[in-house]
PDB file of N, CA and C in Angstrom:
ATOM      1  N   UNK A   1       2.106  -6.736   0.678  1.00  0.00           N
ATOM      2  CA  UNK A   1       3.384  -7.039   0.111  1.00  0.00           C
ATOM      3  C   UNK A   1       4.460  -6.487   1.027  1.00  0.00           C
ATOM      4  N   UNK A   2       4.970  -7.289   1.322  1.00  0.00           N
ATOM      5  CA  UNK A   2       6.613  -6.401   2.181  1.00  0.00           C
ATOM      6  C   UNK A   2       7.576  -6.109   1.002  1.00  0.00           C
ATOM      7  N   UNK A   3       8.585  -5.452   2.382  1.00  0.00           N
ATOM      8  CA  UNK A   3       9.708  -4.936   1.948  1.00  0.00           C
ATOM      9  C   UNK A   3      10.996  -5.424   2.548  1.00  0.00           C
ATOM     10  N   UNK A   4      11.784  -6.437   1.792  1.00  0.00           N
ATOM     11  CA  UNK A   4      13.155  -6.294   2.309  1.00  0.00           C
ATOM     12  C   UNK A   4      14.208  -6.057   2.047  1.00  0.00           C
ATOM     13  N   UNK A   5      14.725  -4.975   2.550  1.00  0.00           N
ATOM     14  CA  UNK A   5      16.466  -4.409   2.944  1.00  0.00           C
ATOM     15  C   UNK A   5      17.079  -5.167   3.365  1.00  0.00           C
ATOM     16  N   UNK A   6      18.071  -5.006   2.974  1.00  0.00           N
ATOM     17  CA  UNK A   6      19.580  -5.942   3.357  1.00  0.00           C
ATOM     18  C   UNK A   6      20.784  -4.750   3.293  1.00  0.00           C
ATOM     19  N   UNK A   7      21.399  -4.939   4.701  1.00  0.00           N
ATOM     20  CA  UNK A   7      22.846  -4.327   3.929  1.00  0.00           C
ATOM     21  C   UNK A   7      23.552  -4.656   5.550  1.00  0.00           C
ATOM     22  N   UNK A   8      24.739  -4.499   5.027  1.00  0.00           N
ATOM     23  CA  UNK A   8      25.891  -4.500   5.826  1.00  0.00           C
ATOM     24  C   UNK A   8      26.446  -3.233   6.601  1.00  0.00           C
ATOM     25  N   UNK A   9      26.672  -3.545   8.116  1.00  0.00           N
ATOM     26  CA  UNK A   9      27.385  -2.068   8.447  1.00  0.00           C
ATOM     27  C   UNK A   9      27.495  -2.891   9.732  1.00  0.00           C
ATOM     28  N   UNK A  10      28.633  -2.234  10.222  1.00  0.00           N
ATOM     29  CA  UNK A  10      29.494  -2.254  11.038  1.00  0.00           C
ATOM     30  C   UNK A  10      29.130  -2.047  12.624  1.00  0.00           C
ATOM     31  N   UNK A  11      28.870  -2.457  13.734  1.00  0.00           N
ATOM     32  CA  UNK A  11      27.986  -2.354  14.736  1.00  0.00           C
ATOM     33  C   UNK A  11      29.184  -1.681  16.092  1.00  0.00           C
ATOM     34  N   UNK A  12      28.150  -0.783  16.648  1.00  0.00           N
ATOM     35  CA  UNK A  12      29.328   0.327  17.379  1.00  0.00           C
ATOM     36  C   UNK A  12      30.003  -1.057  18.863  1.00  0.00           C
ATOM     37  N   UNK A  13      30.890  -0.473  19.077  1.00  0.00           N
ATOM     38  CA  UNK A  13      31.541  -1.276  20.592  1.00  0.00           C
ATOM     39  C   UNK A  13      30.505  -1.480  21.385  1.00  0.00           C
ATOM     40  N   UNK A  14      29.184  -0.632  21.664  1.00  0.00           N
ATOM     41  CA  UNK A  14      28.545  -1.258  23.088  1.00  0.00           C
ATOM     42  C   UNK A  14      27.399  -2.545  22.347  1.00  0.00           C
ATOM     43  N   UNK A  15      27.178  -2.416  21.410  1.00  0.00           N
ATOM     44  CA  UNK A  15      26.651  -3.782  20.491  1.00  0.00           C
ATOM     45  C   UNK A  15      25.133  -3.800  21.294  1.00  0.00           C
ATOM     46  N   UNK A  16      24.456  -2.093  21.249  1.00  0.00           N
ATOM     47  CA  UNK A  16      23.730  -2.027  21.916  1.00  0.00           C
ATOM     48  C   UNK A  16      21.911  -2.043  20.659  1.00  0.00           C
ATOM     49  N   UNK A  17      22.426  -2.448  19.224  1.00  0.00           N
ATOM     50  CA  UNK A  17      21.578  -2.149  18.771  1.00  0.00           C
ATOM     51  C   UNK A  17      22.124  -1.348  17.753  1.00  0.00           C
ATOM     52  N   UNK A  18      22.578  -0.416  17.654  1.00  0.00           N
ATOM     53  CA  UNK A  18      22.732   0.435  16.959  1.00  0.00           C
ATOM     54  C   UNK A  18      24.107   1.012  16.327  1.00  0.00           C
ATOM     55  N   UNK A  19      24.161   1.686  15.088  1.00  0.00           N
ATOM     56  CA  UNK A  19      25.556   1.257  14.242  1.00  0.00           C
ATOM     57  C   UNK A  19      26.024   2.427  13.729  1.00  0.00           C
ATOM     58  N   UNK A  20      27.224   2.375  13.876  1.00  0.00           N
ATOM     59  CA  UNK A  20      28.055   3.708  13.509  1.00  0.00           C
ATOM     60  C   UNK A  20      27.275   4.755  12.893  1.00  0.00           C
ATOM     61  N   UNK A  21      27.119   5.832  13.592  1.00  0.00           N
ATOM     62  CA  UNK A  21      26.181   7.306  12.432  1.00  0.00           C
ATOM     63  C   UNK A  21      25.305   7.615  13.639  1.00  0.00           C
ATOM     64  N   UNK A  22      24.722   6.310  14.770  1.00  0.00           N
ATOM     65  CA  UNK A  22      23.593   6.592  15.315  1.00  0.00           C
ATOM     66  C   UNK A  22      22.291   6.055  14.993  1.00  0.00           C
ATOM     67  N   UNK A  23      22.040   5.189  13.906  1.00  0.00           N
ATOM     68  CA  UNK A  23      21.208   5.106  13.160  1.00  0.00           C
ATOM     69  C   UNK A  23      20.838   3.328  14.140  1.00  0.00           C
ATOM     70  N   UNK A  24      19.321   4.120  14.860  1.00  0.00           N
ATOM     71  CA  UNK A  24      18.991   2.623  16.059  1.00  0.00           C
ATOM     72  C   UNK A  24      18.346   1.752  14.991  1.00  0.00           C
ATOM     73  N   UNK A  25      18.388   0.436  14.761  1.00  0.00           N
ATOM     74  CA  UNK A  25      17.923  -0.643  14.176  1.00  0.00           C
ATOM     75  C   UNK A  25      17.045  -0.582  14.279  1.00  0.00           C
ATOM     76  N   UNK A  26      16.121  -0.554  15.580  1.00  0.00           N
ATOM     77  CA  UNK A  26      14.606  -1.437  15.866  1.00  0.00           C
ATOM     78  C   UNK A  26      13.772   0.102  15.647  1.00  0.00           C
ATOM     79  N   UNK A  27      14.336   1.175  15.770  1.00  0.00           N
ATOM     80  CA  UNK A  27      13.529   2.099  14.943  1.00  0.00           C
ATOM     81  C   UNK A  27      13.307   2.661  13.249  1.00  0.00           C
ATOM     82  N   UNK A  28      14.227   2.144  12.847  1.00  0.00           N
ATOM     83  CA  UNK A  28      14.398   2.226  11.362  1.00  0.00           C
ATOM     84  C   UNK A  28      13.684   0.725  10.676  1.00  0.00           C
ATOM     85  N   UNK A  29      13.849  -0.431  11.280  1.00  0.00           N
ATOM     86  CA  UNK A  29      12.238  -1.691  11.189  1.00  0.00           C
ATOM     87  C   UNK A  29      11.210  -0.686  11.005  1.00  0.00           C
ATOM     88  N   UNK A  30      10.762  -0.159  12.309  1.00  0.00           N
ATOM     89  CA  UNK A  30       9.458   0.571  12.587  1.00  0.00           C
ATOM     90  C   UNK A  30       9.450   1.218  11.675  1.00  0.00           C
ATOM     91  N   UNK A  31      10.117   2.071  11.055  1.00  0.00           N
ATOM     92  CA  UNK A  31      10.097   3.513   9.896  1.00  0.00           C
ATOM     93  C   UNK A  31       9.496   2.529   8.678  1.00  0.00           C
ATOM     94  N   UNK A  32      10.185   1.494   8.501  1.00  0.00           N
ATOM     95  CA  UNK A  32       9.994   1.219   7.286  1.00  0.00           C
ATOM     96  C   UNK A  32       8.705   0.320   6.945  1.00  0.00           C
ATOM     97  N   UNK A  33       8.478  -0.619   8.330  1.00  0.00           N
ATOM     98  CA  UNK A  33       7.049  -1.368   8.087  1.00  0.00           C
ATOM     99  C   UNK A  33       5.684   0.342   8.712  1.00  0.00           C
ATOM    100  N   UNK A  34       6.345   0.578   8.718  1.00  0.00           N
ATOM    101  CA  UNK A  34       5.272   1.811   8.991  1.00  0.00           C
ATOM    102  C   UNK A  34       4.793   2.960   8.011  1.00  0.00           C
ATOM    103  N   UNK A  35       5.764   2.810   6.721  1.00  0.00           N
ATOM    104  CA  UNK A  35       5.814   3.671   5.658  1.00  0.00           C
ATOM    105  C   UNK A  35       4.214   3.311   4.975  1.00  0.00           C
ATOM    106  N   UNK A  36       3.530   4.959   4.291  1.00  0.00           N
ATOM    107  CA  UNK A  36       2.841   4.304   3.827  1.00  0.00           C
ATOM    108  C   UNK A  36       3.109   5.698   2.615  1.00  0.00           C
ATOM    109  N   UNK A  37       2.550   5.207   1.211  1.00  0.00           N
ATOM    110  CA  UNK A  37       2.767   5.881  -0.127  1.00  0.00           C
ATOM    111  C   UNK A  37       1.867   6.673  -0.461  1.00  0.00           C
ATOM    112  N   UNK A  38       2.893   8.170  -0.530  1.00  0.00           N
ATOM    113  CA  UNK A  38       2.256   9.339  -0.486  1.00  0.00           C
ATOM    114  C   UNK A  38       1.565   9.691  -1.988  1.00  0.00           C
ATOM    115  N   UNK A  39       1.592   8.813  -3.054  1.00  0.00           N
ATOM    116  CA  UNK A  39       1.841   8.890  -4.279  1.00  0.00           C
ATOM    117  C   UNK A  39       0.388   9.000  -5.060  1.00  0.00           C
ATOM    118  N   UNK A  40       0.031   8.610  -6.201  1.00  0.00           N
ATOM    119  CA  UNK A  40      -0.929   8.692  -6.943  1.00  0.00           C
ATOM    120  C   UNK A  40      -0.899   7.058  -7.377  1.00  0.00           C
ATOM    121  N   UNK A  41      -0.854   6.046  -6.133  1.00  0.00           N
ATOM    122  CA  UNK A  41      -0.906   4.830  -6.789  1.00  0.00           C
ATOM    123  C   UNK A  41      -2.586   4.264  -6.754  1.00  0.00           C
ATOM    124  N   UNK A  42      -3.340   5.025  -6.596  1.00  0.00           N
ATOM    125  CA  UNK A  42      -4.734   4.343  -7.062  1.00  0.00           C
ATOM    126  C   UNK A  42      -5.052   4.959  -8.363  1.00  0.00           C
ATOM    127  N   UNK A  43      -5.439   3.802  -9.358  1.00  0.00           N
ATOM    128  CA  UNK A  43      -6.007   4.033 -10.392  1.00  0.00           C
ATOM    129  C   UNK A  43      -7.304   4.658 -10.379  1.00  0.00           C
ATOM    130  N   UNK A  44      -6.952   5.878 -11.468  1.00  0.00           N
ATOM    131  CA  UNK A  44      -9.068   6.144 -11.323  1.00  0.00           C
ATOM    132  C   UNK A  44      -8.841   6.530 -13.085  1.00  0.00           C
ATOM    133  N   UNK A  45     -10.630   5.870 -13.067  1.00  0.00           N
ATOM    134  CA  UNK A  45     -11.544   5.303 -14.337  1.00  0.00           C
ATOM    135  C   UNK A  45     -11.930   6.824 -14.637  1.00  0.00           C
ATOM    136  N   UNK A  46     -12.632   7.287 -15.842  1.00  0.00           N
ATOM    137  CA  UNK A  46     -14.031   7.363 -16.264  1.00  0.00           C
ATOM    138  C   UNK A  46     -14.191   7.222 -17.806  1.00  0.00           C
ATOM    139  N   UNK A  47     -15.102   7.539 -18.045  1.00  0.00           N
ATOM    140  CA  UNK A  47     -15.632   7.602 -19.751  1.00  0.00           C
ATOM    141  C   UNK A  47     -16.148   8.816 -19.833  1.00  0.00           C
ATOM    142  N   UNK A  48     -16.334   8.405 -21.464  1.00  0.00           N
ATOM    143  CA  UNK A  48     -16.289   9.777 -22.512  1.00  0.00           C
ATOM    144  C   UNK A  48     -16.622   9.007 -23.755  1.00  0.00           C
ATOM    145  N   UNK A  49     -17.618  10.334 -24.283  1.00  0.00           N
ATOM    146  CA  UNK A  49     -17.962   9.987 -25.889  1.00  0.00           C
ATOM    147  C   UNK A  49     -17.579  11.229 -26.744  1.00  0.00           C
ATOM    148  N   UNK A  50     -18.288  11.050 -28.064  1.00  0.00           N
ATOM    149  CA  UNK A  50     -17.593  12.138 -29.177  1.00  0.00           C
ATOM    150  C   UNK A  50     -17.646  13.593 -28.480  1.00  0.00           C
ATOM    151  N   UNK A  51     -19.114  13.638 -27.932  1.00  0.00           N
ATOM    152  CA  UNK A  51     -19.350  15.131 -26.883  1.00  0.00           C
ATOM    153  C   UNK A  51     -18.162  15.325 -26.288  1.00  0.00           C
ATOM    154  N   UNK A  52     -17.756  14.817 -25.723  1.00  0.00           N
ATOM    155  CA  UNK A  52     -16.352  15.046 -24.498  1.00  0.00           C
ATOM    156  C   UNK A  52     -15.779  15.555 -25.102  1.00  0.00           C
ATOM    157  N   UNK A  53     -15.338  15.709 -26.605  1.00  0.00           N
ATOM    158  CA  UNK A  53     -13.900  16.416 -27.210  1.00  0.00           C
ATOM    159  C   UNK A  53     -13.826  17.619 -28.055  1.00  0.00           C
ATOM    160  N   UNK A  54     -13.106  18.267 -27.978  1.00  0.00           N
ATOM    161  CA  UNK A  54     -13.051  19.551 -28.229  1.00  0.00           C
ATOM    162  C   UNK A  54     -12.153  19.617 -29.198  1.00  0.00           C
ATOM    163  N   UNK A  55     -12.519  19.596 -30.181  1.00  0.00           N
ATOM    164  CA  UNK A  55     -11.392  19.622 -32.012  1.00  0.00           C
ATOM    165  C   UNK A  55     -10.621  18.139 -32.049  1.00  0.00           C
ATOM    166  N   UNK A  56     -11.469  17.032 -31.236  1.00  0.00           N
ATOM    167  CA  UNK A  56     -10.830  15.801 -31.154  1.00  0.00           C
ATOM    168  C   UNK A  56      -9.921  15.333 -30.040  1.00  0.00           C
ATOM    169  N   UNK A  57      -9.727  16.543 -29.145  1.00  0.00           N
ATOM    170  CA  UNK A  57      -9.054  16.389 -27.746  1.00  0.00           C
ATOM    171  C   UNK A  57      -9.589  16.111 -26.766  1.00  0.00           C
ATOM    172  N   UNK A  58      -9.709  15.308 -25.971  1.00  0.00           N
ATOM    173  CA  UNK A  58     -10.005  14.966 -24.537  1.00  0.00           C
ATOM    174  C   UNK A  58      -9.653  15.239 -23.567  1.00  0.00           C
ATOM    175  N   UNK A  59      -9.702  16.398 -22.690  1.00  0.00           N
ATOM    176  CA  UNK A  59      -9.040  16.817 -21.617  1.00  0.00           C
ATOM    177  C   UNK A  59      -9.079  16.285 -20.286  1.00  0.00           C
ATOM    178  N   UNK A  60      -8.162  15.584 -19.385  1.00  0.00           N
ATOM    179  CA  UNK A  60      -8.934  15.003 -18.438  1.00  0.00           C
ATOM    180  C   UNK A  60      -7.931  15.947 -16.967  1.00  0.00           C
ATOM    181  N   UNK A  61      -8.963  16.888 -16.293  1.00  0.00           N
ATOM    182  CA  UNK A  61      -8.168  17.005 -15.267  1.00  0.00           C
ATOM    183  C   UNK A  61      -8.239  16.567 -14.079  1.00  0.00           C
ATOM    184  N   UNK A  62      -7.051  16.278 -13.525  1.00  0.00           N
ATOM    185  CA  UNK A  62      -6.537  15.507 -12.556  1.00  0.00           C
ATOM    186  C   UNK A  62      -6.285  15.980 -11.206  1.00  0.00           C
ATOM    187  N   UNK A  63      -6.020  16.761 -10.984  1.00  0.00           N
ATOM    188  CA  UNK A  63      -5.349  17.860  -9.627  1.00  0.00           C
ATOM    189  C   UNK A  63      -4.418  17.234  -9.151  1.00  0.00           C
ATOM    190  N   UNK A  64      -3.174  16.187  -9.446  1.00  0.00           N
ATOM    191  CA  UNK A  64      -2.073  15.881  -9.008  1.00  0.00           C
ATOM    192  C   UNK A  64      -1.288  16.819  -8.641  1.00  0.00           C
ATOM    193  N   UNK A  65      -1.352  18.002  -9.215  1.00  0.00           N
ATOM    194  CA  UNK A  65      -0.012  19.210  -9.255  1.00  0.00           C
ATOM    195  C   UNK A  65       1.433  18.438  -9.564  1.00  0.00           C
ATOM    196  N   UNK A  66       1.316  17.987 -10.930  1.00  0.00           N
ATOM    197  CA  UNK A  66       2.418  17.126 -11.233  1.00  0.00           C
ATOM    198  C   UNK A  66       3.447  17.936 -11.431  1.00  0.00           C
ATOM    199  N   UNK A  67       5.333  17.897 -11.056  1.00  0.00           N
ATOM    200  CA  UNK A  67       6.456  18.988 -11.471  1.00  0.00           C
ATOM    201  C   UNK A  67       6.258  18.153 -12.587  1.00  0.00           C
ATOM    202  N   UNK A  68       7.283  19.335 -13.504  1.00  0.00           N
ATOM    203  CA  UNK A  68       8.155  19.012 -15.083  1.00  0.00           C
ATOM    204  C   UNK A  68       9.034  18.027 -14.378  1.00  0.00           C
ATOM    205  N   UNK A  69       9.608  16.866 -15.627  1.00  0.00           N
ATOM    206  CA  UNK A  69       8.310  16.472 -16.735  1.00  0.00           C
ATOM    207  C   UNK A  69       7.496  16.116 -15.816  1.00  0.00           C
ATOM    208  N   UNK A  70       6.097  15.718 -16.863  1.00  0.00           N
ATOM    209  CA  UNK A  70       5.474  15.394 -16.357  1.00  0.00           C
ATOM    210  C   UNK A  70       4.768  13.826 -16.330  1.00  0.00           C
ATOM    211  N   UNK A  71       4.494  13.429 -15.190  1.00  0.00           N
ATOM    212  CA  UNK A  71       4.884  11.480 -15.359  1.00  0.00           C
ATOM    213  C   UNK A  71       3.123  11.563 -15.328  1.00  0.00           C
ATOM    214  N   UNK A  72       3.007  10.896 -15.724  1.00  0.00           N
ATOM    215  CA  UNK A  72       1.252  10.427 -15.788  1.00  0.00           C
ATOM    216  C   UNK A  72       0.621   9.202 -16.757  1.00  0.00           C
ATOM    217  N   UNK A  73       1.009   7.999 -16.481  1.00  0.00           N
ATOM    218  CA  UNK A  73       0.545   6.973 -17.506  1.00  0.00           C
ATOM    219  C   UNK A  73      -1.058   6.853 -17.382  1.00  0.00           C
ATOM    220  N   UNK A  74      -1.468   7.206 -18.702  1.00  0.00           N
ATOM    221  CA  UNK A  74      -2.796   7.171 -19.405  1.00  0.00           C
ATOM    222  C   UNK A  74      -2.927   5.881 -19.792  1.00  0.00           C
ATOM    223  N   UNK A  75      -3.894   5.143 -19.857  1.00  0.00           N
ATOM    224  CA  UNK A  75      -4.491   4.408 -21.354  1.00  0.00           C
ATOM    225  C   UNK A  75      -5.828   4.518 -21.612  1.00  0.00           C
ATOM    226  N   UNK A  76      -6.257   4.807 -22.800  1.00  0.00           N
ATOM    227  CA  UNK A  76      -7.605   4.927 -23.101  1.00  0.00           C
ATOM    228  C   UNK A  76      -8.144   3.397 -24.015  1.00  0.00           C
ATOM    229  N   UNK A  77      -9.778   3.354 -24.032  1.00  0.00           N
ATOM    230  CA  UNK A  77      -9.725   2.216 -24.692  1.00  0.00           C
ATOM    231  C   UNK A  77     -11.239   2.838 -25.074  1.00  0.00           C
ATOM    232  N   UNK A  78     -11.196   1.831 -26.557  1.00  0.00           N
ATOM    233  CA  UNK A  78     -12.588   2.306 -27.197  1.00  0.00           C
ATOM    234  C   UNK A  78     -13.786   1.764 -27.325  1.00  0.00           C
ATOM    235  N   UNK A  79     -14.613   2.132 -27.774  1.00  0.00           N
ATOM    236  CA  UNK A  79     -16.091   0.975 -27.130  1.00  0.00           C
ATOM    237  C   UNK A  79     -15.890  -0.719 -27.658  1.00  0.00           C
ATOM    238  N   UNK A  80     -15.490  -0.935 -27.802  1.00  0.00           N
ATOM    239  CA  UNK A  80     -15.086  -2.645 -27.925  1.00  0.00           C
ATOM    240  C   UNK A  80     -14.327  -2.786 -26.831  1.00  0.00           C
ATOM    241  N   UNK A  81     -13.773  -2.023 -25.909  1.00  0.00           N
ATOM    242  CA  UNK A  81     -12.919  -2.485 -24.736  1.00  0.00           C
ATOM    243  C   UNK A  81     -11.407  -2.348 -25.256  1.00  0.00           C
ATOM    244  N   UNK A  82     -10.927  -2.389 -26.363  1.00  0.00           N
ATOM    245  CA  UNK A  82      -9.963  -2.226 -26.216  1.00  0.00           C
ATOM    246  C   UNK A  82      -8.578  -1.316 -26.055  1.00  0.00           C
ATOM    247  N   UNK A  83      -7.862  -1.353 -26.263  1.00  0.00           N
ATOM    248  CA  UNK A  83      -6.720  -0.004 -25.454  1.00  0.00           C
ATOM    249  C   UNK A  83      -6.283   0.498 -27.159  1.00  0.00           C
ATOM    250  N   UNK A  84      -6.414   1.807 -27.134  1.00  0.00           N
ATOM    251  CA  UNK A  84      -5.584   2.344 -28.300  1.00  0.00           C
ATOM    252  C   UNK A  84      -4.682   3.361 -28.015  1.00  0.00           C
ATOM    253  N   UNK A  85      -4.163   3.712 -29.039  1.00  0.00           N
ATOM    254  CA  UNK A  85      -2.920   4.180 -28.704  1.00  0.00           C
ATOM    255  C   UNK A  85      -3.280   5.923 -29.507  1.00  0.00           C
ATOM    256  N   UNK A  86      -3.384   6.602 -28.243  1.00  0.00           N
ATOM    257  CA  UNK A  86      -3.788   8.394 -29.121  1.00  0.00           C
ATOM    258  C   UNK A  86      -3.113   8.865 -29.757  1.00  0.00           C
ATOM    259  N   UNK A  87      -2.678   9.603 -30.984  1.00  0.00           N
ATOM    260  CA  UNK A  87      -2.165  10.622 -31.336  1.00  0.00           C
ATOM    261  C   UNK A  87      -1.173  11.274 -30.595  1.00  0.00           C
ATOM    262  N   UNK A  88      -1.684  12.257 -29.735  1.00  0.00           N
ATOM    263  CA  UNK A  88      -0.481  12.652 -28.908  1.00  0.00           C
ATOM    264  C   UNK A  88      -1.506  12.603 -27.620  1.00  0.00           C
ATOM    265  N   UNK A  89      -0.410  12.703 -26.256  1.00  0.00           N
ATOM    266  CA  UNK A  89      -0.964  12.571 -24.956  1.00  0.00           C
ATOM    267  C   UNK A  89       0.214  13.666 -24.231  1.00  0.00           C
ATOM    268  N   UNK A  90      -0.489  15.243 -24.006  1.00  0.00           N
ATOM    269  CA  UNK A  90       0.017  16.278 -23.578  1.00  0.00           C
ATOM    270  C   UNK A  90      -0.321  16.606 -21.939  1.00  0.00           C
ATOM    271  N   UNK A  91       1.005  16.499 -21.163  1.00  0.00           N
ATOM    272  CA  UNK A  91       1.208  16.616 -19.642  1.00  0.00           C
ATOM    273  C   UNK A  91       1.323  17.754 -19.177  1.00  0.00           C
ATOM    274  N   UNK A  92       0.208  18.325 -18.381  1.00  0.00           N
ATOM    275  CA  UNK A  92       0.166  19.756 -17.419  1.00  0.00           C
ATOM    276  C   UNK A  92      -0.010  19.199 -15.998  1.00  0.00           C
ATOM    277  N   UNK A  93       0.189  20.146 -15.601  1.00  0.00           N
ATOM    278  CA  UNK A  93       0.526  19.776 -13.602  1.00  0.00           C
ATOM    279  C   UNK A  93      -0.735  19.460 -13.150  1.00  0.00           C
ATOM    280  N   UNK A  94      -2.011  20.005 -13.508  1.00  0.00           N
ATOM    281  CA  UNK A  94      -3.381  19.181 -13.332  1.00  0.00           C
ATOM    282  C   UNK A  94      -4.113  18.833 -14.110  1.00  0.00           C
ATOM    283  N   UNK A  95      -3.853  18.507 -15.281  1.00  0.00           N
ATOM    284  CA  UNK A  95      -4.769  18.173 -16.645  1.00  0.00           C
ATOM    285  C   UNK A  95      -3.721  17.454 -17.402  1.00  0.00           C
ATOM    286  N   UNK A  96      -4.697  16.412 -18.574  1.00  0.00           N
ATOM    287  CA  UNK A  96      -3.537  15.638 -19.525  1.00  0.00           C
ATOM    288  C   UNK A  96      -4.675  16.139 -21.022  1.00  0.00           C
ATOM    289  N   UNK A  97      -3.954  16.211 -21.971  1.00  0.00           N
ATOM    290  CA  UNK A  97      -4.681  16.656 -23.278  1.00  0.00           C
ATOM    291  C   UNK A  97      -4.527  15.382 -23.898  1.00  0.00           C
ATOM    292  N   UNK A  98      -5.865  14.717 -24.537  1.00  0.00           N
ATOM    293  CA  UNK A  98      -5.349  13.203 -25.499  1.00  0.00           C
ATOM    294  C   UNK A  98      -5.574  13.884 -26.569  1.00  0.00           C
ATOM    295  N   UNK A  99      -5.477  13.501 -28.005  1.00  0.00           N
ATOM    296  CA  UNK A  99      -5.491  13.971 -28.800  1.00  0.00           C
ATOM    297  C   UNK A  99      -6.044  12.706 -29.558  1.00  0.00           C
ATOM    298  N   UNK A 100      -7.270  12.320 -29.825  1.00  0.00           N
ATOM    299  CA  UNK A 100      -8.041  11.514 -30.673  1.00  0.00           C
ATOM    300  C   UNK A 100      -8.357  11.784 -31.910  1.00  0.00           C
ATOM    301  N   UNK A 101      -7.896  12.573 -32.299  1.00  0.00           N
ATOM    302  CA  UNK A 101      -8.176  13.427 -33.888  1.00  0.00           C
ATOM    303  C   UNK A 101      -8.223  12.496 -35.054  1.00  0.00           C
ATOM    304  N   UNK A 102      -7.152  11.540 -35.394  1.00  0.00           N
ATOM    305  CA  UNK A 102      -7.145  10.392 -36.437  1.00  0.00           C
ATOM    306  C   UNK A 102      -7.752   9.461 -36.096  1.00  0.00           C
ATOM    307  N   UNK A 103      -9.499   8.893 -35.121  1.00  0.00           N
ATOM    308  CA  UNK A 103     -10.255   7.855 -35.295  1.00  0.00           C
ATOM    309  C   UNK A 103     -11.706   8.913 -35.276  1.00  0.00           C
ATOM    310  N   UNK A 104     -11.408  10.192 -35.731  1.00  0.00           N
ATOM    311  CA  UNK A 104     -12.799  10.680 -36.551  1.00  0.00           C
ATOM    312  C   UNK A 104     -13.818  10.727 -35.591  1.00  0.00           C
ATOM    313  N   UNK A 105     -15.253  10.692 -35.605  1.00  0.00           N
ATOM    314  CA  UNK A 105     -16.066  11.013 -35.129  1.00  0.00           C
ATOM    315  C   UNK A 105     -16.347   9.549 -34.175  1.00  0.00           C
ATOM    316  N   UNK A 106     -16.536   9.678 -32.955  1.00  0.00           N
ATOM    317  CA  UNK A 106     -16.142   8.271 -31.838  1.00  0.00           C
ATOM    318  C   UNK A 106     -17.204   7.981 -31.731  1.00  0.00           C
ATOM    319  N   UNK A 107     -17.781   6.377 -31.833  1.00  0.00           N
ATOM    320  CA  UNK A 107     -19.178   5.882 -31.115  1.00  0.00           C
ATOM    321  C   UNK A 107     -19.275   5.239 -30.194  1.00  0.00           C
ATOM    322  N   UNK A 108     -20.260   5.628 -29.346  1.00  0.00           N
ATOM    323  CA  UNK A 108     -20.398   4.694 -28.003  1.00  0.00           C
ATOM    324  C   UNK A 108     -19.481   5.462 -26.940  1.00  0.00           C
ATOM    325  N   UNK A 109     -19.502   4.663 -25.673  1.00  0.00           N
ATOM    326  CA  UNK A 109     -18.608   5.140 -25.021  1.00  0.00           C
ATOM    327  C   UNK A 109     -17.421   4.037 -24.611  1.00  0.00           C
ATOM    328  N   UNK A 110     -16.751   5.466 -24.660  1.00  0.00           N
ATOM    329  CA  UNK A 110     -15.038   4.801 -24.380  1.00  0.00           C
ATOM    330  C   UNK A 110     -14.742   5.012 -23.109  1.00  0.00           C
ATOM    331  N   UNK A 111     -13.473   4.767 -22.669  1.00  0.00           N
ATOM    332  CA  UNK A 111     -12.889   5.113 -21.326  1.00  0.00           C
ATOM    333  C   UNK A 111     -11.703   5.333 -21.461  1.00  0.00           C
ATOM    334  N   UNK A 112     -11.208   5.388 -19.949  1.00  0.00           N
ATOM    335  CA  UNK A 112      -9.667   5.685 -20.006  1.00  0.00           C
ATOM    336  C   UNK A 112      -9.317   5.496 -17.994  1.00  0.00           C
ATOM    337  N   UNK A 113      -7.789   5.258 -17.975  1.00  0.00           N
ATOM    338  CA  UNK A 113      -7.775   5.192 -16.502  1.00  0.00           C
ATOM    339  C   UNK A 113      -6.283   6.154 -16.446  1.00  0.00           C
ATOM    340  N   UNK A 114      -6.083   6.399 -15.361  1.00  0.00           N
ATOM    341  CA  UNK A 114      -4.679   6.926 -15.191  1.00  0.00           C
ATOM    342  C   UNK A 114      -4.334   6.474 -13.835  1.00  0.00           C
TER     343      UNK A 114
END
């Protein structure tokens, strides 16, 4: 997938490339088709059954070292495949707490991705 920028600015007298500030064109191309994302954009899976939870909580740690707040989209889904929606879903800098407590004792196995 690309990326395109657009903007306007003003090009110095020697019209050598490069535009008021200093800022060279054909290296700031390069910066940007060269960028690559330092982030947590791969999804990762696993599963879990009733064993996994501890008073109905599911702990899953992560080692992101996420700052406050804390951003981390969860979804879990239950042995039919589908996505439900937990109780509460509690954010620490390397762990997320689900809180499954109101669907009782769980069968089969479920999953979840973040």
């Amino acid at each position: 997938m690309g990326v395109v920028i657009s903007w306007t600015k003003a090009w110095s007298s020697s019209h050598d490339g490069s535009v008021f500030g200093g800022a060279d064109l054909q290296n700031l191309q390069t910066n940007i088709e060269g960028h690559t994302h330092t982030g947590y954009a791969t999804r990762n899976t696993g599963s879990f059954t009733n064993a996994s939870l501890t008073a109905g909580v599911l702990t899953i740690t992560h080692n992101l070292t996420l700052s406050t707040p804390y951003s981390l989209t969860v979804s879990i889904f239950n042995n039919s495949s589908q996505q439900i929606t937990p109780d509460l879903i509690t954010g620490a800098a390397n762990s997320v707490a689900i809180d499954l407590s109101s669907y009782g004792t769980l069968s089969g196995t479920w999953g979840y991705t973040y």
